[in-house]
Protein backbone atom coordinates (compact mmCIF):
# COMPACT_ATOMS: atom_id res chain seq x y z
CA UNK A 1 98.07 199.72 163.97
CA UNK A 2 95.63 196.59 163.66
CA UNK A 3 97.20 193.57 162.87
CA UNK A 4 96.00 192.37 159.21
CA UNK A 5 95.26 188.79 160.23
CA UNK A 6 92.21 190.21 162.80
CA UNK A 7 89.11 188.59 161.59
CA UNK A 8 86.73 190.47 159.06
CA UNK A 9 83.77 192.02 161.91
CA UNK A 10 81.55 194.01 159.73
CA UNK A 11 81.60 193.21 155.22
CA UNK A 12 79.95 194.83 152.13
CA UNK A 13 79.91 192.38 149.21
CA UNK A 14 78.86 194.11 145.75
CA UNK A 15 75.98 196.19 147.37
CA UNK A 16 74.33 198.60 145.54
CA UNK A 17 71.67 201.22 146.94
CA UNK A 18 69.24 203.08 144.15
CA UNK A 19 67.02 206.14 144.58
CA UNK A 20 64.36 206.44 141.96
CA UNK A 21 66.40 204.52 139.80
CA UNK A 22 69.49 206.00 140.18
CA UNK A 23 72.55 204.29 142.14
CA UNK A 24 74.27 206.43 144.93
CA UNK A 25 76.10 203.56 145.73
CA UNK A 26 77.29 200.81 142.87
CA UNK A 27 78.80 197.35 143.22
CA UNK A 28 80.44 198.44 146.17
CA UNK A 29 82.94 195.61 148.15
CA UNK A 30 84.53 196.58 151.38
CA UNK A 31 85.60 194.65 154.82
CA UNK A 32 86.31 196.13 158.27
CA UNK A 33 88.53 193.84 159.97
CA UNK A 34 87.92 193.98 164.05
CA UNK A 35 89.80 196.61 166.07
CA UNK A 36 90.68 199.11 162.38
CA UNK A 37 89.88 202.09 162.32
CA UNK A 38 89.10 203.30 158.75
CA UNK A 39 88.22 206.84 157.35
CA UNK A 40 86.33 207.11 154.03
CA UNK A 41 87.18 210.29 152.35
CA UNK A 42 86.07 211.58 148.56
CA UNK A 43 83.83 214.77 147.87
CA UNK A 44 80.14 215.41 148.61
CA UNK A 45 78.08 213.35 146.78
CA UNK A 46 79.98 210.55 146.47
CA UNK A 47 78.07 208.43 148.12
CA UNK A 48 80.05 207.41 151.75
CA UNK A 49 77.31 208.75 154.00
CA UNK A 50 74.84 206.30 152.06
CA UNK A 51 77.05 203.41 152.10
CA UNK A 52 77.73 204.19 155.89
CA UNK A 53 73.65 203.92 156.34
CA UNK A 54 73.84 200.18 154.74
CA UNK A 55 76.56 199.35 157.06
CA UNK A 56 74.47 200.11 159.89
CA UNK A 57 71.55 198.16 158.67
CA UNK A 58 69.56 201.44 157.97
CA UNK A 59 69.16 200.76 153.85
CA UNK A 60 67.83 198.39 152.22
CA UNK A 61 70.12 197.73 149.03
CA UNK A 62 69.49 196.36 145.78
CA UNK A 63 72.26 194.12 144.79
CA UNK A 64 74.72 192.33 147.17
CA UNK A 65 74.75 191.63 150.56
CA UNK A 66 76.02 193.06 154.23
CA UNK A 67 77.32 190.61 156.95
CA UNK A 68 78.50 190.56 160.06
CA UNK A 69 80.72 188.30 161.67
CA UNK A 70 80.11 186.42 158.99
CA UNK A 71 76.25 186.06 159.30
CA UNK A 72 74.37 187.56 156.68
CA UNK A 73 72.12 190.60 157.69
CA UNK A 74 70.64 192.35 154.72
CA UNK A 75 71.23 191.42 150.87
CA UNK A 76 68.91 192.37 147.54
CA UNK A 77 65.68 192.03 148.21
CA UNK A 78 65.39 191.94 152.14
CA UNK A 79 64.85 194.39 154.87
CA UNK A 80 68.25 194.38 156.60
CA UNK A 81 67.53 192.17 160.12
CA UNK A 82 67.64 194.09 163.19
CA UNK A 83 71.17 193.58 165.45
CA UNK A 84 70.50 194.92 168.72
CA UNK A 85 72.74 197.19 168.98
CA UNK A 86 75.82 195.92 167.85
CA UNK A 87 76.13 198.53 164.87
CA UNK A 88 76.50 202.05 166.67
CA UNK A 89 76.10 205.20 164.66
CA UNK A 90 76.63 208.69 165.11
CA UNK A 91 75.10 211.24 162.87
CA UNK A 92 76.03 215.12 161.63
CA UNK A 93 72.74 215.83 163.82
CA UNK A 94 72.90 214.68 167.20
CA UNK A 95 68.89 213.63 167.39
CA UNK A 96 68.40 214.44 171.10
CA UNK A 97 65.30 213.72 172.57
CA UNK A 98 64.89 217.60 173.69
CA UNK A 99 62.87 216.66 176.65
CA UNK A 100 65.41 214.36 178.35
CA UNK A 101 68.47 215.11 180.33
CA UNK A 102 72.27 213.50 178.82
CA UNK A 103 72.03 210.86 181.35
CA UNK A 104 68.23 209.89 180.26
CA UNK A 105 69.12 210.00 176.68
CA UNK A 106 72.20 207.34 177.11
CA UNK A 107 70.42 205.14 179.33
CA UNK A 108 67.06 205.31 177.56
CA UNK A 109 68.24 202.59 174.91
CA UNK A 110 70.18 199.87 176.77
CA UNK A 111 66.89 199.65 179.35
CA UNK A 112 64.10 199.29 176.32
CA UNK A 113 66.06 197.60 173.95
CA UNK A 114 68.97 195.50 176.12
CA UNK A 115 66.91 194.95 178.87
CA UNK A 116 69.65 196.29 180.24
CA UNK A 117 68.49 196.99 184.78
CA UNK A 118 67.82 200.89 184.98
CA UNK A 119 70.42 201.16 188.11
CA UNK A 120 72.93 199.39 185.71
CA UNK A 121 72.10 201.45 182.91
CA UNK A 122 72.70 204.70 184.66
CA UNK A 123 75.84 203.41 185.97
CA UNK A 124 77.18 202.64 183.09
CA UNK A 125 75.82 206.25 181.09
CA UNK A 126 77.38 207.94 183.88
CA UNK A 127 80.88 206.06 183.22
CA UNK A 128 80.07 206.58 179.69
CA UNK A 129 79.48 210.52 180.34
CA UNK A 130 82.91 210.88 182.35
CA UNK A 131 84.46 208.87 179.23
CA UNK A 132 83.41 211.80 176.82
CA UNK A 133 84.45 214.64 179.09
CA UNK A 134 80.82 215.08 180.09
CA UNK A 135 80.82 214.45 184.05
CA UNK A 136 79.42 217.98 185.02
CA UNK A 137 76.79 217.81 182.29
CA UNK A 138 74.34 214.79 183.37
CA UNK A 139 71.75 216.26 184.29
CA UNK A 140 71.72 219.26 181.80
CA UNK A 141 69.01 219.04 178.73
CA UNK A 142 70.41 219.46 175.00
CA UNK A 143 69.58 223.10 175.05
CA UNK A 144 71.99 223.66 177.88
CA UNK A 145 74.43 222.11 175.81
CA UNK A 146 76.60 223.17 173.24
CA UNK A 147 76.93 221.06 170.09
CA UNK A 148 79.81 219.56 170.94
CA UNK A 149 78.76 218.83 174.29
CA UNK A 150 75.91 217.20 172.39
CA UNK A 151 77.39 215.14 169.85
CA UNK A 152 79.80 213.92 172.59
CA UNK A 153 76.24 212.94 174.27
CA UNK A 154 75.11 211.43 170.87
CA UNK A 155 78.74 209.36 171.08
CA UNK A 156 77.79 208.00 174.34
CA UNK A 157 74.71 206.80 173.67
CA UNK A 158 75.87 204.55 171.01
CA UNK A 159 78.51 203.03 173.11
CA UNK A 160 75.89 202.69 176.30
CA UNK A 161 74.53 200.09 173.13
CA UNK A 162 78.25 198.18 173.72
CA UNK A 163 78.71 197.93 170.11
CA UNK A 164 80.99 196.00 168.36
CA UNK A 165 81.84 198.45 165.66
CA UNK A 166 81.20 202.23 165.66
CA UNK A 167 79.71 204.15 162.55
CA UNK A 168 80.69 208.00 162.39
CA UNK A 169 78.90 210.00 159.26
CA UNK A 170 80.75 213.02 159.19
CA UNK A 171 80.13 213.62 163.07
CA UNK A 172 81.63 217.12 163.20
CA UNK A 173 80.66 218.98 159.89
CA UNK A 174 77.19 221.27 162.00
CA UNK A 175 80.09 222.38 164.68
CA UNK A 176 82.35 225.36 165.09
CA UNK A 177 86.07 224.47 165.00
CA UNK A 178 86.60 224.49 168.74
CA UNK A 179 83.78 222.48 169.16
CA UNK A 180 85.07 219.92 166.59
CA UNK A 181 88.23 219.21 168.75
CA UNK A 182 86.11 217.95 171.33
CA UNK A 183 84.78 215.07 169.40
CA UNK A 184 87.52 214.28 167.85
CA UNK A 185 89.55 214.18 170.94
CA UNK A 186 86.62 211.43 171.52
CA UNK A 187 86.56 209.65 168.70
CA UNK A 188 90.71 209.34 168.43
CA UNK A 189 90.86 208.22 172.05
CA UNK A 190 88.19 205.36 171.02
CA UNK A 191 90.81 204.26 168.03
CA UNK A 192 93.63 204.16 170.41
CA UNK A 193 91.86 201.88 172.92
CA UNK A 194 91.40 199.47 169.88
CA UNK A 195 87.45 200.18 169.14
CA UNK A 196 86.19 199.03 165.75
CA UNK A 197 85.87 202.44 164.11
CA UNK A 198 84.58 203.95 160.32
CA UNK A 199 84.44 207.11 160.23
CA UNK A 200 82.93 209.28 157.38
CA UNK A 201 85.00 212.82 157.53
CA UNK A 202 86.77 216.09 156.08
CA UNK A 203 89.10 215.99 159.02
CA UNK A 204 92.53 214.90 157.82
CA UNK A 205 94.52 215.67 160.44
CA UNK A 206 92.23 212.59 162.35
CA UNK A 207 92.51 210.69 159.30
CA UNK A 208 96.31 210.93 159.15
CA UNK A 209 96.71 210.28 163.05
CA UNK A 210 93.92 207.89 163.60
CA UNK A 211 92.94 206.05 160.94
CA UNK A 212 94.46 202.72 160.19
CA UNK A 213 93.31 202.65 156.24
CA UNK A 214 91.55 205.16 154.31
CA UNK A 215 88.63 204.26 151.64
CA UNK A 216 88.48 206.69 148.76
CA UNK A 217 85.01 206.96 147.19
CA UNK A 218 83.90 208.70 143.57
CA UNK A 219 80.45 208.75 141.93
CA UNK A 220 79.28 205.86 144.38
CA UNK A 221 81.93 203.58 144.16
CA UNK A 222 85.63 202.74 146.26
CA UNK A 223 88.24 203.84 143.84
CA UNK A 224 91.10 203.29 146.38
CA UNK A 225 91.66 201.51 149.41
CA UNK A 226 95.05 201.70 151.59
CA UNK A 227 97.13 202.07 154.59
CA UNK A 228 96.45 206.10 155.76
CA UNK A 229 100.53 206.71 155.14
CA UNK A 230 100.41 205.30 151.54
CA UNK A 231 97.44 206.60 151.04
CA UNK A 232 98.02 209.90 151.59
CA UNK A 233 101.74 210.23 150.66
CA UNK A 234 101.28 208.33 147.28
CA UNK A 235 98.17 208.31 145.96
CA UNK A 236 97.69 206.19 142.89
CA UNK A 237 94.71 207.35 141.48
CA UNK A 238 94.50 210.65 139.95
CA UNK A 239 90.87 211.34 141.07
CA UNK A 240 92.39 210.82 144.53
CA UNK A 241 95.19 212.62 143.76
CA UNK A 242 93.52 215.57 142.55
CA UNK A 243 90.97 215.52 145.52
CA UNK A 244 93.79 215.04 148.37
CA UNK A 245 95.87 218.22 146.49
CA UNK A 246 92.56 220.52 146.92
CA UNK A 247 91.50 219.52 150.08
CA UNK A 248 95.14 219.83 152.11
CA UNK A 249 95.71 223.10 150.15
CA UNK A 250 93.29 224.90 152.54
């Protein structure tokens, strides 16, 4: 489990993100202290896959501001600065670029936007590939390629980036069960090696085994926050209460 006193990498103060006047996300304060691995669970529409989006940088928002490592990187107002990379995000759609193999797709970023050498880049995609169970699968295009095999693609390609913290938004919710054990397999082995993690997700066996705190959101806002145990052994509010009681009943 992450020690408490690691230092806060990636921090939400009071943000909150409107669409045509109406806030998906309100007044919304939450840190991610460096190595955690946090799951943010509540039911559709609650707004975590919006307030995932801010995290990365990708939203604008309308009150508060986002910082990491302290330095401030969007707030009210203000298009959200550009980090290079440091943010990595996976989506539910894996957003292959069709006409490129897996290895051209992870190395495509680190050249044009690192500056990263291309023989570097491809050794490091390949690495990257072996790391997600994809070694035989380099040179195959995203049609040859089931989804998991692609989303485990889309996961490398965000680390090739060497990101500080990694953004999941429900990565495995457009895959068949025995696809979805493949990238989860991924995505727990990244918690255990001590990877900044936040992962958006219905999955609560990963959520009970992986996550270091869970983040329960409601009508755009965090309505509990705590250790996964406590969390989901003693609940202690009823919206959470009732949600946890219909969704570990199936």
């Amino acid at each position: 489990m992450t020690m408490t006193t690691s230092p806060t990498l990636l921090r939400a103060d009071g943000i909150t993100r409107s669409y045509h006047g109406a806030a998906v996300v309100k007044d919304v304060t939450l840190g991610i202290r460096e190595g955690e691995s946090v799951v943010i669970l509540g039911p559709s529409g609650a707004g975590k896959s919006t307030m995932l989006r801010c995290l990365a940088g990708l939203e604008p928002v309308q009150t508060g501001e986002i910082s990491f490592r302290g330095t401030r990187f969007a707030a009210a107002g203000e298009q959200p600065k550009p980090l290079r990379g440091e943010i990595g995000m996976v989506f539910q759609q894996f957003n292959l670029f069709p006409h490129m193999t897996a290895l051209e797709n992870v190395t495509l970023a680190p050249r044009r936007v690192r500056g990263i050498p291309a023989a570097q880049a491809e050794a490091e995609a390949r690495d990257l590939l072996v790391k997600v169970g994809l070694a035989e699968k380099v040179d195959h295009y995203p049609f040859e390629l089931s989804g998991g095999q692609q989303q485990r693609v889309a996961i490398a390609r965000a680390l090739a980036m060497r990101p500080a913290v990694m953004l999941f938004d429900e990565p495995t919710s457009a895959l068949d069960p025995e696809f979805t054990r493949e990238v989860l397999e991924v995505m727990r082995a990244l918690a255990a090696e001590g990877m900044t993690i936040v992962v958006v997700t219905h999955e609560m066996g990963f959520a009970r085994r992986s996550a270091d705190r869970v983040v329960f959101m409601d009508a755009g806002q965090i309505i509990e926050e705590g250790p996964t145990e406590e969390t989901f052994d003693r609940p202690r509010h009823a919206r959470t209460q009732h949600f946890l009681a219909q969704i570990l009943a199936h």
